[in-house]
Protein backbone atom coordinates (compact mmCIF):
# COMPACT_ATOMS: atom_id res chain seq x y z
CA UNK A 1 17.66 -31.11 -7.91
CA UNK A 2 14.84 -28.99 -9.05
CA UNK A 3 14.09 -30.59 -12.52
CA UNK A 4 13.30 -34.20 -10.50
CA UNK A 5 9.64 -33.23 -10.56
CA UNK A 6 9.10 -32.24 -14.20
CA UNK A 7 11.17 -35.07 -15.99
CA UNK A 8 9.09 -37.66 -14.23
CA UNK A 9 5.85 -35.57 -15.63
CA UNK A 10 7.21 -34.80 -18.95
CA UNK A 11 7.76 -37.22 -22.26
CA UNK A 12 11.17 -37.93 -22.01
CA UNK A 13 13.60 -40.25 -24.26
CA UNK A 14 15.82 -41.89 -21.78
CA UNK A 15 19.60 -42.53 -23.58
CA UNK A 16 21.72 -41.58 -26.22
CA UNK A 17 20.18 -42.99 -29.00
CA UNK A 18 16.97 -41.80 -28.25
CA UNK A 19 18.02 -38.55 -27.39
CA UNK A 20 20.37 -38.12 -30.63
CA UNK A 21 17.52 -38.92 -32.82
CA UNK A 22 14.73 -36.25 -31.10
CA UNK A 23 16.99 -33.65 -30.99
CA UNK A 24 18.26 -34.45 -35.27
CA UNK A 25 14.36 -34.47 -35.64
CA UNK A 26 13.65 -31.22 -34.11
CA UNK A 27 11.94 -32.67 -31.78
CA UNK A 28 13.61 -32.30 -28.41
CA UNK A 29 12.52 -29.33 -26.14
CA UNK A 30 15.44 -29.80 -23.83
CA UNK A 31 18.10 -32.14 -23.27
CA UNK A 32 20.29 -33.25 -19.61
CA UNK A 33 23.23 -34.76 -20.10
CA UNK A 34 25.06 -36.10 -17.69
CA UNK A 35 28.85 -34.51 -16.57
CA UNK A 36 30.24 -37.91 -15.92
CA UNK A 37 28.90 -39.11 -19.46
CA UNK A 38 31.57 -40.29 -21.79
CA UNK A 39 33.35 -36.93 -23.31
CA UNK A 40 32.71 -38.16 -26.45
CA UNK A 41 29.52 -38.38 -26.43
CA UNK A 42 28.64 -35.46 -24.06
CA UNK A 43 30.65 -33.37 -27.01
CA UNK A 44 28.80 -34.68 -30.04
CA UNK A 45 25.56 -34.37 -27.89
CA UNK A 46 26.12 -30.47 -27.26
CA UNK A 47 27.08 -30.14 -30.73
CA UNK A 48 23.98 -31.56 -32.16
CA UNK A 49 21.95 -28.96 -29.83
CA UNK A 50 23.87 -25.96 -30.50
CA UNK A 51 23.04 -26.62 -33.91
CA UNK A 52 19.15 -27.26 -33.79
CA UNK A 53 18.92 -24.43 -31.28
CA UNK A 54 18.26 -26.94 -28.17
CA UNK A 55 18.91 -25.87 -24.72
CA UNK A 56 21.74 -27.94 -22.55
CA UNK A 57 21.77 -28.39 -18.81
CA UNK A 58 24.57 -30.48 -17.38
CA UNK A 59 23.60 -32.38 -14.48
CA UNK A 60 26.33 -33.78 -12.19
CA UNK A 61 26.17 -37.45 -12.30
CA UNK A 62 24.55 -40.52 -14.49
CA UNK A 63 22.69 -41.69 -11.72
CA UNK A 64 21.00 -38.50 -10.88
CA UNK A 65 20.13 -38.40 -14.19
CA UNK A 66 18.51 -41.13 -13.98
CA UNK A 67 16.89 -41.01 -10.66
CA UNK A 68 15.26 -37.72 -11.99
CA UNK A 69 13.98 -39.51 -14.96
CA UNK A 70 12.38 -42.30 -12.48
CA UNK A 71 14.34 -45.29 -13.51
CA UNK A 72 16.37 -47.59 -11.60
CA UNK A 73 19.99 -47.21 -13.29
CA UNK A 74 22.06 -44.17 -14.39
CA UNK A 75 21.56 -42.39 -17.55
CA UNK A 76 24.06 -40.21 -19.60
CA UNK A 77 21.69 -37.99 -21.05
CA UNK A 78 17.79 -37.55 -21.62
CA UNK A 79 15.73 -35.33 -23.78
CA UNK A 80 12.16 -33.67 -23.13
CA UNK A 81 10.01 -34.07 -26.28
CA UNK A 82 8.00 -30.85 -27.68
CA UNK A 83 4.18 -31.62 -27.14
C-alpha cells in the first residue's frame, strides 16, 4: 500500500465517529474507508464527502486500514485532519 507511510505520520481520526464528525466540521483533508466496511456506513460516509468536497480512497480491507493507521485491529474508515 503506498499511503502506509503517511497515515502513520499524519493526524488521523481512527473510526466512524471520529471520522463523521471531521469531515461535518470541514475539517478532514482526506478520508479511507474501508471496502469491506458495512454498506451502510461506507454509503453515508461517501455521501458526507461528496458534499463537503472531501476526497475518497477505498482501501480493500478493515484490517489494512488499520495496519496503515498503526493500530492493532481493523478499521472501517479513517480521516486525515487539515493542519
Amino acid at each position: 500500500m503506498s499511503y502506509d507511510k503517511g497515515l502513520q505520520d499524519a493526524h488521523v481520526k481512527i473510526g466512524t465517529k471520529q471520522t463523521m464528525r471531521i469531515v461535518e466540521l470541514g475539517r478532514a483533508e482526506e478520508v479511507y474507508v474501508a471496502e469491506d466496511a458495512d454498506p451502510r456506513l461506507k454509503s453515508k460516509i461517501i455521501a458526507l464527502c461528496n458534499q463537503h468536497a472531501v476526497k475518497v480512497t477505498l482501501v480493500d480491507t478493515m484490517h489494512n486500514l488499520g495496519k496503515a493507521c498503526g493500530i492493532e485491529v481493523g478499521a472501517a474508515m479513517a480521516a486525515v485532519v487539515k493542519p
